[in-house]
N, C-alpha and C. Protein backbone atom coordinates (compact mmCIF):
# COMPACT_ATOMS: atom_id res chain seq x y z
N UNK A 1 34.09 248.11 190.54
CA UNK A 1 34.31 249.53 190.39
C UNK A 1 35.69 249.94 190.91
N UNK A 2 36.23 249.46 191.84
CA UNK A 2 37.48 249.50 192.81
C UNK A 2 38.42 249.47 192.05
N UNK A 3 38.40 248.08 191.30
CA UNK A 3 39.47 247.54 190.12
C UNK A 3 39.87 248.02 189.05
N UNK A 4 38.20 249.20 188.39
CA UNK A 4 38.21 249.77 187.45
C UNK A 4 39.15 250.49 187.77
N UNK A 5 38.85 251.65 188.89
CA UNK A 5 39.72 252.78 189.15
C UNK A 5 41.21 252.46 189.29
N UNK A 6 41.22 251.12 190.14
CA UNK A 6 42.30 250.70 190.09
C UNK A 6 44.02 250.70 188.90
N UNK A 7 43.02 249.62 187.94
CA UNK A 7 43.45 249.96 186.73
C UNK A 7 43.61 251.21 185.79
N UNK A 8 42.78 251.69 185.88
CA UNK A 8 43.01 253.48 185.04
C UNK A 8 44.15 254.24 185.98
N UNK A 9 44.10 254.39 187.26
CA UNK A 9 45.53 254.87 187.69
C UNK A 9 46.69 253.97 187.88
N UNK A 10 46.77 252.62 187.39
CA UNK A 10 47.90 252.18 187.21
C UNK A 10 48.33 252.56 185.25
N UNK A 11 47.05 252.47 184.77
CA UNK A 11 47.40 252.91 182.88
C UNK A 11 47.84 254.34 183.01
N UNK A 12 47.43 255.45 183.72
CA UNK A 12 47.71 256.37 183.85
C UNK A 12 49.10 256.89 183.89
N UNK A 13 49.60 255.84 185.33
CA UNK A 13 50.90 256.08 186.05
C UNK A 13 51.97 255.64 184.92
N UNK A 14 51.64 254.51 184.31
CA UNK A 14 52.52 253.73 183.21
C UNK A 14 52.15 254.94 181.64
N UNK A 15 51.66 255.34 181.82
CA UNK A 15 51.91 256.82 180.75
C UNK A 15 52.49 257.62 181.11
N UNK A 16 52.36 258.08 182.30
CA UNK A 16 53.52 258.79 182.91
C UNK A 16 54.79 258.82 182.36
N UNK A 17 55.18 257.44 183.46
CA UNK A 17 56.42 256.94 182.98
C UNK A 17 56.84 256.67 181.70
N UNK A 18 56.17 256.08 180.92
CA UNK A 18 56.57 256.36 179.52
C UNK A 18 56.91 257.77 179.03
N UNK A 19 56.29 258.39 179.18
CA UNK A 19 56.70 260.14 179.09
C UNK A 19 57.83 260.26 179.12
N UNK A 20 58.10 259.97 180.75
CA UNK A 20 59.19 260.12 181.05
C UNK A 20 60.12 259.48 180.34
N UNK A 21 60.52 258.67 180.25
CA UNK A 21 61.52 257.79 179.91
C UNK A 21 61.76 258.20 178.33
N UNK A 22 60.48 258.87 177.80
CA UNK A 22 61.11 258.99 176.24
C UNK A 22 61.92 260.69 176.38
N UNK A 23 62.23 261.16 177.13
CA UNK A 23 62.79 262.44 177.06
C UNK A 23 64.14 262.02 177.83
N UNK A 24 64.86 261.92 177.03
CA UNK A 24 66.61 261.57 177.59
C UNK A 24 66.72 262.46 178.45
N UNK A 25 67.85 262.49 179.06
CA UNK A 25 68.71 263.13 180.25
C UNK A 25 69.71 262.99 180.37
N UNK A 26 70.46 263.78 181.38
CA UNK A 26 72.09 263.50 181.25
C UNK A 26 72.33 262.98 182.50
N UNK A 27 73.26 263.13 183.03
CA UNK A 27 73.70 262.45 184.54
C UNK A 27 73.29 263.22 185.59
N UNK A 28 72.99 264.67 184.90
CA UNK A 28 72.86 265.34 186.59
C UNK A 28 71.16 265.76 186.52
N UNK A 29 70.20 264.39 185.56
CA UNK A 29 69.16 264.59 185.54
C UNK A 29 68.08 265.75 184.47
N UNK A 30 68.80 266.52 183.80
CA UNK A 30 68.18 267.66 183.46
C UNK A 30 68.20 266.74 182.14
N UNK A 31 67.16 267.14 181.47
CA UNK A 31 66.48 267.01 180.21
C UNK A 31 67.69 267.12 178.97
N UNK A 32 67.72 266.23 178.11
CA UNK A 32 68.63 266.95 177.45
C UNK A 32 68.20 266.37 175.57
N UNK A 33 68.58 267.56 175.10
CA UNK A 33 67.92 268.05 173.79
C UNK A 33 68.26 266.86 172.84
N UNK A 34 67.67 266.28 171.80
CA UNK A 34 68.32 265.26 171.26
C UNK A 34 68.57 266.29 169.55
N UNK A 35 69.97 266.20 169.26
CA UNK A 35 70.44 267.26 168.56
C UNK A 35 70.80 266.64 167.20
N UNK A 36 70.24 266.82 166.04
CA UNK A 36 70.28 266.05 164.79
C UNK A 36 71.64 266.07 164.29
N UNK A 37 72.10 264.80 163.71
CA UNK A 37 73.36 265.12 163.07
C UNK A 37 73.44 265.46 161.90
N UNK A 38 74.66 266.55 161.56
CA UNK A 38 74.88 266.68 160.09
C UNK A 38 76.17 266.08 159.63
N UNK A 39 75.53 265.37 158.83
CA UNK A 39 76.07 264.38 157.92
C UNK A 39 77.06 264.58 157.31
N UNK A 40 77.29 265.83 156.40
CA UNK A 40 77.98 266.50 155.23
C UNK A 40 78.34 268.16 155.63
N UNK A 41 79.59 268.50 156.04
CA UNK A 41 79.66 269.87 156.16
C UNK A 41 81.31 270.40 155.85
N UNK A 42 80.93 271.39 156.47
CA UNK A 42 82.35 272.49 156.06
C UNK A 42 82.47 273.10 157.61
N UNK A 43 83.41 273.02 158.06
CA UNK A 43 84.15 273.15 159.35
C UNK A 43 84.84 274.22 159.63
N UNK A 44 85.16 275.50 159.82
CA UNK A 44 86.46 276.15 160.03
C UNK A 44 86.21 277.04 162.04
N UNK A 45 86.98 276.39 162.07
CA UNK A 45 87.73 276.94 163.49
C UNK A 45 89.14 277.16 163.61
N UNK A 46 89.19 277.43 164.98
CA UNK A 46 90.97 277.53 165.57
C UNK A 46 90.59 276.62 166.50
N UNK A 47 92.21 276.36 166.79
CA UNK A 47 92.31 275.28 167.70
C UNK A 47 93.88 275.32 168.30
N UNK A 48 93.98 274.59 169.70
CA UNK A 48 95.13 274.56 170.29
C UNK A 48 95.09 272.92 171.11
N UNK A 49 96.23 272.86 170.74
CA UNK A 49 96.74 271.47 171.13
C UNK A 49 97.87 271.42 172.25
N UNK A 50 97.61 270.59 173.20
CA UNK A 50 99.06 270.10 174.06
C UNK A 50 99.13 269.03 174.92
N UNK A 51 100.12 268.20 174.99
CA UNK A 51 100.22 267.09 175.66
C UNK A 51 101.49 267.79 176.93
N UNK A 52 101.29 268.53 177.61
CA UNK A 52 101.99 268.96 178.41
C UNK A 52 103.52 269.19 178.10
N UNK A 53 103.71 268.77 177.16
CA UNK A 53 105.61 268.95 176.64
C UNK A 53 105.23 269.74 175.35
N UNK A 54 104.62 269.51 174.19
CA UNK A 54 104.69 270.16 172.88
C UNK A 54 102.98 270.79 173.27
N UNK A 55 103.51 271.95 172.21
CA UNK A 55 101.79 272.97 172.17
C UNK A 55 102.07 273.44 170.96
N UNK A 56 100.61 273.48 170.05
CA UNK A 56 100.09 273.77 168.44
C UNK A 56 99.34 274.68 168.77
N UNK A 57 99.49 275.80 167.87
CA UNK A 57 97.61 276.36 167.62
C UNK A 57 97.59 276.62 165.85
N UNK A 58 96.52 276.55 165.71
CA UNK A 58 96.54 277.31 164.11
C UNK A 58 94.66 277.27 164.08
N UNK A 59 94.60 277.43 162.74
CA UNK A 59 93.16 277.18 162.57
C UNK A 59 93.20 275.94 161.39
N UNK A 60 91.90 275.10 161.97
CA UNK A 60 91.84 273.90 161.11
C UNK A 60 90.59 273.82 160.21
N UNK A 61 90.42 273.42 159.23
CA UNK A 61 89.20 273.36 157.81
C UNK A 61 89.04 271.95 157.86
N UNK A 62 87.66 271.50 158.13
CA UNK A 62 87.81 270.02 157.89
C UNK A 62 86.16 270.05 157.18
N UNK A 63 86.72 269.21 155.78
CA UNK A 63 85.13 268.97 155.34
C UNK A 63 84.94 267.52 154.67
N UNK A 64 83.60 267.34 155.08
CA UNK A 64 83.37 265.91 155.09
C UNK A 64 82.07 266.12 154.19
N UNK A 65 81.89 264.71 153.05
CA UNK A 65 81.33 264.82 152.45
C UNK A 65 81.20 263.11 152.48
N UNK A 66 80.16 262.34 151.93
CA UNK A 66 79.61 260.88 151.93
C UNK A 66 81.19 260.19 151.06
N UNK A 67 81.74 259.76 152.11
CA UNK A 67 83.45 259.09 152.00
C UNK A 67 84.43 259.27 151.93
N UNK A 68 84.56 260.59 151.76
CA UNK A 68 85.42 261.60 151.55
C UNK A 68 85.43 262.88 153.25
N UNK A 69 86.59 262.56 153.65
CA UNK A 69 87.08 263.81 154.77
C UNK A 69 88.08 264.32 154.21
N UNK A 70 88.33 265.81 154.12
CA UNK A 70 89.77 266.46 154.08
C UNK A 70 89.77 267.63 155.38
N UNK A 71 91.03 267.33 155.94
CA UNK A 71 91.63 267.95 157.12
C UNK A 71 92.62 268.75 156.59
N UNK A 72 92.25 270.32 156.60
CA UNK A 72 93.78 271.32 156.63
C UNK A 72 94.11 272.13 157.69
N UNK A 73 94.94 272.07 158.07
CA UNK A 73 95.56 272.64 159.54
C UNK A 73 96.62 274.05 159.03
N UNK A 74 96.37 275.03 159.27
CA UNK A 74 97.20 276.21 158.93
C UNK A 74 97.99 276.92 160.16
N UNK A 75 98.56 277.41 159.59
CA UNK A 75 99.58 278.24 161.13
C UNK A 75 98.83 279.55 161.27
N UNK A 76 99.28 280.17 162.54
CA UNK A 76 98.36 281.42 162.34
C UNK A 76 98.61 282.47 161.48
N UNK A 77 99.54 282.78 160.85
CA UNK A 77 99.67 283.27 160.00
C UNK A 77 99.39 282.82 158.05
N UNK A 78 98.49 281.33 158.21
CA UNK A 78 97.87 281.43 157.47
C UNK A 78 98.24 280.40 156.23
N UNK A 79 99.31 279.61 156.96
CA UNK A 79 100.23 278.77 156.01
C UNK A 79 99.98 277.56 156.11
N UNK A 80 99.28 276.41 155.08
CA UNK A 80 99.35 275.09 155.02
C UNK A 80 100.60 274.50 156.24
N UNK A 81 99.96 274.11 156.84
CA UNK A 81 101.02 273.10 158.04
C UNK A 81 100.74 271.90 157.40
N UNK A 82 99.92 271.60 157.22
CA UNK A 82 99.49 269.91 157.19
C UNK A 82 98.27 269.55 156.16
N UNK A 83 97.96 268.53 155.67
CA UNK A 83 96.70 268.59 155.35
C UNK A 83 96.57 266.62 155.21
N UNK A 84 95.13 266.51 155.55
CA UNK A 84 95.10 265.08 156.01
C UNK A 84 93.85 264.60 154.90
N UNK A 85 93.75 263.69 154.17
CA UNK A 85 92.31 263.54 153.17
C UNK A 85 92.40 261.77 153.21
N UNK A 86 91.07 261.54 153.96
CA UNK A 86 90.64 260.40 154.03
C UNK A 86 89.54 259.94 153.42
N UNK A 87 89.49 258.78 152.72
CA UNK A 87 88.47 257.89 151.76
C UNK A 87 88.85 256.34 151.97
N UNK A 88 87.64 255.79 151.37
CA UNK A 88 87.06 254.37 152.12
C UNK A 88 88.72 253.95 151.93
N UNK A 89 89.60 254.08 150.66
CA UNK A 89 90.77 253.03 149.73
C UNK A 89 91.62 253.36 151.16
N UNK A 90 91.51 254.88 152.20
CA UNK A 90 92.67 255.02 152.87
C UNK A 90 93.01 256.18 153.22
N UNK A 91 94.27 257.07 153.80
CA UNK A 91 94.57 258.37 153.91
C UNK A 91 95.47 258.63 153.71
N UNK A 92 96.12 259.92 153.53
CA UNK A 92 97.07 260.13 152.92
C UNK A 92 97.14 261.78 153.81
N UNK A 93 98.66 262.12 154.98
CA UNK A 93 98.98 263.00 154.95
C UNK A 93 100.11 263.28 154.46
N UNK A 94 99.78 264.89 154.09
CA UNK A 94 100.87 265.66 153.30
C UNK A 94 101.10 266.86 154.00
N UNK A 95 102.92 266.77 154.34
CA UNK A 95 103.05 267.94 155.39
C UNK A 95 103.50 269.26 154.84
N UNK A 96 103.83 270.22 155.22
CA UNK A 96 104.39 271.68 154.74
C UNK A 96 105.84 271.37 154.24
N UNK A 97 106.53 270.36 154.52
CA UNK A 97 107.77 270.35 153.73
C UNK A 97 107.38 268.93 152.63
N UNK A 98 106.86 268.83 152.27
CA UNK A 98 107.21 267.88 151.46
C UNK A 98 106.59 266.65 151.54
N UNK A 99 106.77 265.76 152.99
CA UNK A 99 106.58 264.82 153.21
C UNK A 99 104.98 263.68 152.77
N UNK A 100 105.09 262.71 153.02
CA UNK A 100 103.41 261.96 152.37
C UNK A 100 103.65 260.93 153.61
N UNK A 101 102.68 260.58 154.44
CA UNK A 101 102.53 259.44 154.89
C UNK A 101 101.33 258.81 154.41
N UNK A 102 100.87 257.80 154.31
CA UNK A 102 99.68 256.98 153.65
C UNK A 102 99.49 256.16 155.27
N UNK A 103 97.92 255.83 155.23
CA UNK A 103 97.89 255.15 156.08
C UNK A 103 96.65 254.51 156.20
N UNK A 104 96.17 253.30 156.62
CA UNK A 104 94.23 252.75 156.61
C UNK A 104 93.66 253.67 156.64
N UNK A 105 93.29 254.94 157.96
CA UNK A 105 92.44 255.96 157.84
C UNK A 105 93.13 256.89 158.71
N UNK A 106 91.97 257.61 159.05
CA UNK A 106 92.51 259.08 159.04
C UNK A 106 92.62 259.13 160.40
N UNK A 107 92.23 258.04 161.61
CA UNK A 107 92.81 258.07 163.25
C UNK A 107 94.27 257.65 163.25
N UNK A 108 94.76 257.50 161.99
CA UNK A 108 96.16 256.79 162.36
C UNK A 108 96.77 257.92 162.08
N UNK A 109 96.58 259.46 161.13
CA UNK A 109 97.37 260.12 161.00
C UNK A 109 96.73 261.68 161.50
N UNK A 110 95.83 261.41 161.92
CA UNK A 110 95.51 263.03 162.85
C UNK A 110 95.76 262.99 164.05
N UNK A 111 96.75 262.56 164.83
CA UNK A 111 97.34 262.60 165.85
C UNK A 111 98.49 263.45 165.49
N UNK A 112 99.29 262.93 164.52
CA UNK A 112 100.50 263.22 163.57
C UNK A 112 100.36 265.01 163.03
N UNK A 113 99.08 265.16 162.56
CA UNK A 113 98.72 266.28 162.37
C UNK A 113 98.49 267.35 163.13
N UNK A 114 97.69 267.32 164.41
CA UNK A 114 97.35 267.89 165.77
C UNK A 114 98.35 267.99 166.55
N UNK A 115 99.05 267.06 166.71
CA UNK A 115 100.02 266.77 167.80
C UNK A 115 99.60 266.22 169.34
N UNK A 116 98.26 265.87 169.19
CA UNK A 116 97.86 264.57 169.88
C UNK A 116 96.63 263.92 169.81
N UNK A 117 96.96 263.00 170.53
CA UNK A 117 95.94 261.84 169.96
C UNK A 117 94.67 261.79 170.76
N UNK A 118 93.98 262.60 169.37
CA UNK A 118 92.44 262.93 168.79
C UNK A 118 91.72 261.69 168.15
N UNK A 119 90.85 261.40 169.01
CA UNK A 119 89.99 260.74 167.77
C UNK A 119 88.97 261.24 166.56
N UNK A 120 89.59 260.85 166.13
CA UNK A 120 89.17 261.47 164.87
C UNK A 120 87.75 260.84 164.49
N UNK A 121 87.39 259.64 164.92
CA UNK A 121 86.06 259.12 164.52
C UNK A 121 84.53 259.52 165.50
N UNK A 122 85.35 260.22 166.56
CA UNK A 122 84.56 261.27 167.33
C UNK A 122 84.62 262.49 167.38
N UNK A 123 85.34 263.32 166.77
CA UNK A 123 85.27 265.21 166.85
C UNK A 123 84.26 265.56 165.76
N UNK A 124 83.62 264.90 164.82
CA UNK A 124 82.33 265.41 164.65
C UNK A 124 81.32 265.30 165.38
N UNK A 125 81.17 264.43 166.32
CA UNK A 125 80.32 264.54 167.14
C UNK A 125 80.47 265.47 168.55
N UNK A 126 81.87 265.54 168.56
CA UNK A 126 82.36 266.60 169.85
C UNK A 126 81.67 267.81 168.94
N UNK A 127 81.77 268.27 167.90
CA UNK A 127 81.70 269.59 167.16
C UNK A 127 80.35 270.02 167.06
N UNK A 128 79.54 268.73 167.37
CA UNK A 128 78.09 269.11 166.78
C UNK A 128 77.15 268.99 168.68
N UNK A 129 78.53 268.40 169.80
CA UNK A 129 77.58 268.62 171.35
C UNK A 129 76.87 267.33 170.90
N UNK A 130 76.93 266.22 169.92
CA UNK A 130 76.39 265.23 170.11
C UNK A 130 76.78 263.89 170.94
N UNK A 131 75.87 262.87 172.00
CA UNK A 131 76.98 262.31 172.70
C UNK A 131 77.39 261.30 170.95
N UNK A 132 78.73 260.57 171.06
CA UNK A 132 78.97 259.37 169.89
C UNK A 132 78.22 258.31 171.22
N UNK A 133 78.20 257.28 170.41
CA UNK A 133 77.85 256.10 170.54
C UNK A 133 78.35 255.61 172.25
N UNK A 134 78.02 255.62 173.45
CA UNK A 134 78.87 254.95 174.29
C UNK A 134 79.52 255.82 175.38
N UNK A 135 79.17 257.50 175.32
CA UNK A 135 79.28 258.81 175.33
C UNK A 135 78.54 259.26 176.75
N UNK A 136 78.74 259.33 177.42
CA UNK A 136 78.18 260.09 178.84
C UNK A 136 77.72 261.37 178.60
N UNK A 137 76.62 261.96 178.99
CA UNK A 137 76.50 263.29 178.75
C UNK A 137 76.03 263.45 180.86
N UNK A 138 76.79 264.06 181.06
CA UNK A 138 77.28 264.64 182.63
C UNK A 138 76.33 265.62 183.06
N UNK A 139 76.92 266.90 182.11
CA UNK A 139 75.96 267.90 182.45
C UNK A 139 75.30 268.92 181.13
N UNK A 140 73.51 269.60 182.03
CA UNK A 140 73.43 270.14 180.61
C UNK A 140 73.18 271.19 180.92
N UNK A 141 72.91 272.14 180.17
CA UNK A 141 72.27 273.65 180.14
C UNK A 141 70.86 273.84 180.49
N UNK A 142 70.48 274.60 181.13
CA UNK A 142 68.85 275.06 180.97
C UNK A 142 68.09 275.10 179.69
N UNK A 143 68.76 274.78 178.12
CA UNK A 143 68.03 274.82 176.99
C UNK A 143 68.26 273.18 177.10
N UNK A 144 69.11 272.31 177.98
CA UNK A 144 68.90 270.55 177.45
C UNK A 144 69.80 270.90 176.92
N UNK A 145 71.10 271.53 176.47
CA UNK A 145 72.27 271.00 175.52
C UNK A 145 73.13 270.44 176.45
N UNK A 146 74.33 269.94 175.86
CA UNK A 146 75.55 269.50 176.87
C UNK A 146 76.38 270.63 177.22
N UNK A 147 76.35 270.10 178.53
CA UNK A 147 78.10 271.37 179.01
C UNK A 147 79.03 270.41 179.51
N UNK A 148 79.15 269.29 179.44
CA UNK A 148 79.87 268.17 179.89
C UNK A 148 79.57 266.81 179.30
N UNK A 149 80.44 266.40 179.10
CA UNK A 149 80.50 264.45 177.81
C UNK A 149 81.70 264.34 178.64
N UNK A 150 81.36 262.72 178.68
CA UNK A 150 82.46 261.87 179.13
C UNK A 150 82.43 260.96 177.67
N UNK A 151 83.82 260.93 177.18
CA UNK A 151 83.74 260.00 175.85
C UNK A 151 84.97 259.35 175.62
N UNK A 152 85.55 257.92 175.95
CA UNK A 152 86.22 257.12 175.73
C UNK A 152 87.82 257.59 176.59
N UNK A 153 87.09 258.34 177.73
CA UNK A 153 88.79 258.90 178.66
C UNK A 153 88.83 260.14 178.39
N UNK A 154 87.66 260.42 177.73
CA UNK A 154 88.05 262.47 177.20
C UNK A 154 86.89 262.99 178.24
N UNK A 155 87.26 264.06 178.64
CA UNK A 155 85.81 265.21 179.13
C UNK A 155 86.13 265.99 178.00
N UNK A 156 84.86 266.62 177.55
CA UNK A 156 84.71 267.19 176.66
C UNK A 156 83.46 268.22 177.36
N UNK A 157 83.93 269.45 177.13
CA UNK A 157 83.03 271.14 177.78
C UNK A 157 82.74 271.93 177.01
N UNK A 158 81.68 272.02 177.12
CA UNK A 158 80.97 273.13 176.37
C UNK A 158 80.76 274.47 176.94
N UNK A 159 81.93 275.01 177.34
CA UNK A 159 81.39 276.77 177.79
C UNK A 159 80.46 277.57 177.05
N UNK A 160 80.38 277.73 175.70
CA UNK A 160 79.84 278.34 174.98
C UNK A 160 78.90 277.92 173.78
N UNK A 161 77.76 278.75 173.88
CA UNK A 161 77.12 278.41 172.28
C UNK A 161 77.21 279.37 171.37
N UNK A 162 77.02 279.56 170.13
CA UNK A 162 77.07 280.43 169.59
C UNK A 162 75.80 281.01 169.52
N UNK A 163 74.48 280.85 169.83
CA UNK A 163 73.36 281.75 170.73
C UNK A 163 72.87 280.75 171.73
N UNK A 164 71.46 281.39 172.11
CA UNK A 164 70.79 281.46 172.91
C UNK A 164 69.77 280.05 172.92
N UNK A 165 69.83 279.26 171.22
CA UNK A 165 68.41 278.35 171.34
C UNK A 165 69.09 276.95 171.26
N UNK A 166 68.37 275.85 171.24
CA UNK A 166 68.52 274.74 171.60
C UNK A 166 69.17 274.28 170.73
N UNK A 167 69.10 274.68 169.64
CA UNK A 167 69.82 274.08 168.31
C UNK A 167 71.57 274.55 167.91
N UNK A 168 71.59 275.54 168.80
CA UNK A 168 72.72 275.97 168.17
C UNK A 168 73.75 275.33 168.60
N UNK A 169 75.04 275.47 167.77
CA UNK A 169 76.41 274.88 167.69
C UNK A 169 77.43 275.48 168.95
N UNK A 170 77.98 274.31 169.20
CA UNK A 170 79.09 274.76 170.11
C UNK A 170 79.73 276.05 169.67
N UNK A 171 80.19 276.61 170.44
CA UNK A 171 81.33 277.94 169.94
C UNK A 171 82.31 277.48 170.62
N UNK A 172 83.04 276.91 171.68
CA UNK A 172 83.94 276.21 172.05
C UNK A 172 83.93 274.99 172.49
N UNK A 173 84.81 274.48 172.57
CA UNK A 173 85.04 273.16 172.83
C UNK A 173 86.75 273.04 173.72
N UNK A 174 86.28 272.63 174.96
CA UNK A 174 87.30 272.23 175.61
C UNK A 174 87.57 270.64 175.82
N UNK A 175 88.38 270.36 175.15
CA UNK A 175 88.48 268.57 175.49
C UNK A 175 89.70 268.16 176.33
N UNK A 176 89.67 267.47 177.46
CA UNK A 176 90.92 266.58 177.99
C UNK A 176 90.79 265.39 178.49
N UNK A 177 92.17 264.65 178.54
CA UNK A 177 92.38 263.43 178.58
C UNK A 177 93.69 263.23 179.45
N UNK A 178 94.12 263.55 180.70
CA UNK A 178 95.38 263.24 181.40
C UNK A 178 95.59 264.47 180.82
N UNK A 179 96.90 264.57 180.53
CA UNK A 179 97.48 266.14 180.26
C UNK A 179 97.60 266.87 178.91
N UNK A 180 96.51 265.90 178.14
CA UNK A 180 96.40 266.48 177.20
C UNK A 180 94.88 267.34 176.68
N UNK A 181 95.49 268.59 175.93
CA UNK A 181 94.20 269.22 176.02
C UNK A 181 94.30 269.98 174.33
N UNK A 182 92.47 270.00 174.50
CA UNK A 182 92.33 270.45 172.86
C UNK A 182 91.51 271.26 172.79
N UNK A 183 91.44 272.55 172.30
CA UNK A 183 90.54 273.61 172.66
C UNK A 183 90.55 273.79 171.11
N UNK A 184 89.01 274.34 170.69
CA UNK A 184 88.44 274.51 169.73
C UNK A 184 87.39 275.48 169.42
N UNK A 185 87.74 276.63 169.19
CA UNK A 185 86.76 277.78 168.73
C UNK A 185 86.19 277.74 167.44
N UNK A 186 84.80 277.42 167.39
CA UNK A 186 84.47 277.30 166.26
C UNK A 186 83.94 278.72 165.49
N UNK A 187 84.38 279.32 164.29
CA UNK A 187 84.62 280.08 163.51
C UNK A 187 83.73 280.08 161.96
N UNK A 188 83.09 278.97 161.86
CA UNK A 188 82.00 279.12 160.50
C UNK A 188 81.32 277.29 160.27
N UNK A 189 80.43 276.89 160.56
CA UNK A 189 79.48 275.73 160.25
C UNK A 189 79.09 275.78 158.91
N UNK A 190 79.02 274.92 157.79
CA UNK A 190 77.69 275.14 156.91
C UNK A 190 77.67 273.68 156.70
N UNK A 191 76.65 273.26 156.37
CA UNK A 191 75.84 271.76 156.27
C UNK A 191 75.98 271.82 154.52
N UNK A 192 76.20 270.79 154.36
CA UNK A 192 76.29 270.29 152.68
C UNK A 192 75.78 269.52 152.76
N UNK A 193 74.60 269.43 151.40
CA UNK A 193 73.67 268.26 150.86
C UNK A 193 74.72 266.58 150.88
C-alpha cells in the first residue's frame, strides 16, 4: 500500500514537471508566449540607423513572399533611397542615383542599404518578438511576450506593443550591438497567403 502511494506521488510529481517544462520561459523565469510565425507579409515602418559616426532615418517597405524579399528604403520626405530584392538566383541593389550592385543574398547588401550591419536573416523574426534560432529571450511582459532578446551580439527591446493581448506585434523595436543602433517603429503588418 506504501509503494502504491508511493508511486502515484512520484507519477504525479513527474506530471507536474512535465507541465512545467512544456511552457517555455525566458531568463528572468516568467512564462513566455510561443508566438506563430508569419511566413509571407507586407512590412511598413520607420526606422533609424547609426553606427556612432553616420545616422539614416527614413521609412522602410519590406515584403516577403515564398523566395522572393523586396526591401525599399525611402527618405522622409518620401523618395526611393534604395531598394534591395532578393531571390534564391541572388540580389540585386539599386540605389537613388543610378547605381546596381548584385550580390549571393540580401545580408551582403542590406548593410549597404541601412547603413549598418543588420542581419537581415533575423529582422523578421526581430519584427514578429520571435526568438530566431539560438536567440535568448531575457525578459518578458506580464502577457509572456519579449521585452528583451539577446541574438548573435544584438539586444533587441521591445518597449512597445501595438495593444494590450498576447498576440500582438511589436510597435517598436530597439536593437544594439556596440555602438550601433536600429530603431524601428512599426507603421502597418498584413500577412499574405
Amino acid at each position: 500500500m506504501v509503494s502504491a502511494r508511493r508511486a502515484l506521488a512520484v507519477s504525479v510529481a513527474l506530471l507536474a514537471l512535465a507541465g512545467c517544462a512544456l511552457q517555455p520561459a525566458g531568463e528572468d523565469g516568467a512564462p513566455l508566449v510561443e508566438r506563430a510565425a508569419i511566413e509571407h507579409f507586407e512590412f511598413e515602418g520607420r526606422i533609424a540607423a547609426s553606427d556612432g559616426q553616420r545616422a539614416a532615418n527614413g521609412t522602410l517597405q519590406w515584403t516577403r513572399r515564398a523566395g522572393y524579399d523586396e526591401w525599399t528604403l525611402l527618405s522622409p520626405l518620401g523618395q526611393i533611397v534604395a531598394r534591395v530584392v532578393g531571390t534564391p538566383q541572388g540580389a540585386t541593389l539599386r540605389t537613388a542615383d543610378g547605381r546596381t550592385i548584385e550580390a549571393v543574398d540580401v545580408d551582403e547588401l542590406l548593410p549597404q542599404m541601412l547603413g549598418v550591419d543588420a542581419p537581415a536573416d533575423h529582422l523578421d523574426e526581430w519584427l514578429q518578438a520571435r526568438p530566431a534560432p539560438g536567440a535568448r529571450v531575457i525578459e518578458t511582459d506580464a502577457l509572456g511576450r519579449p521585452t528583451r532578446i539577446s541574438d548573435s551580439g544584438w539586444l533587441i527591446d521591445y518597449p512597445t506593443y501595438a495593444d494590450d493581448s498576447a498576440e500582438a506585434m511589436p510597435r517598436r523595436i530597439d536593437a544594439t550591438w556596440g555602438e550601433v543602433r536600429l530603431r524601428v517603429v512599426t507603421d502597418g503588418w498584413t500577412a499574405l497567403p
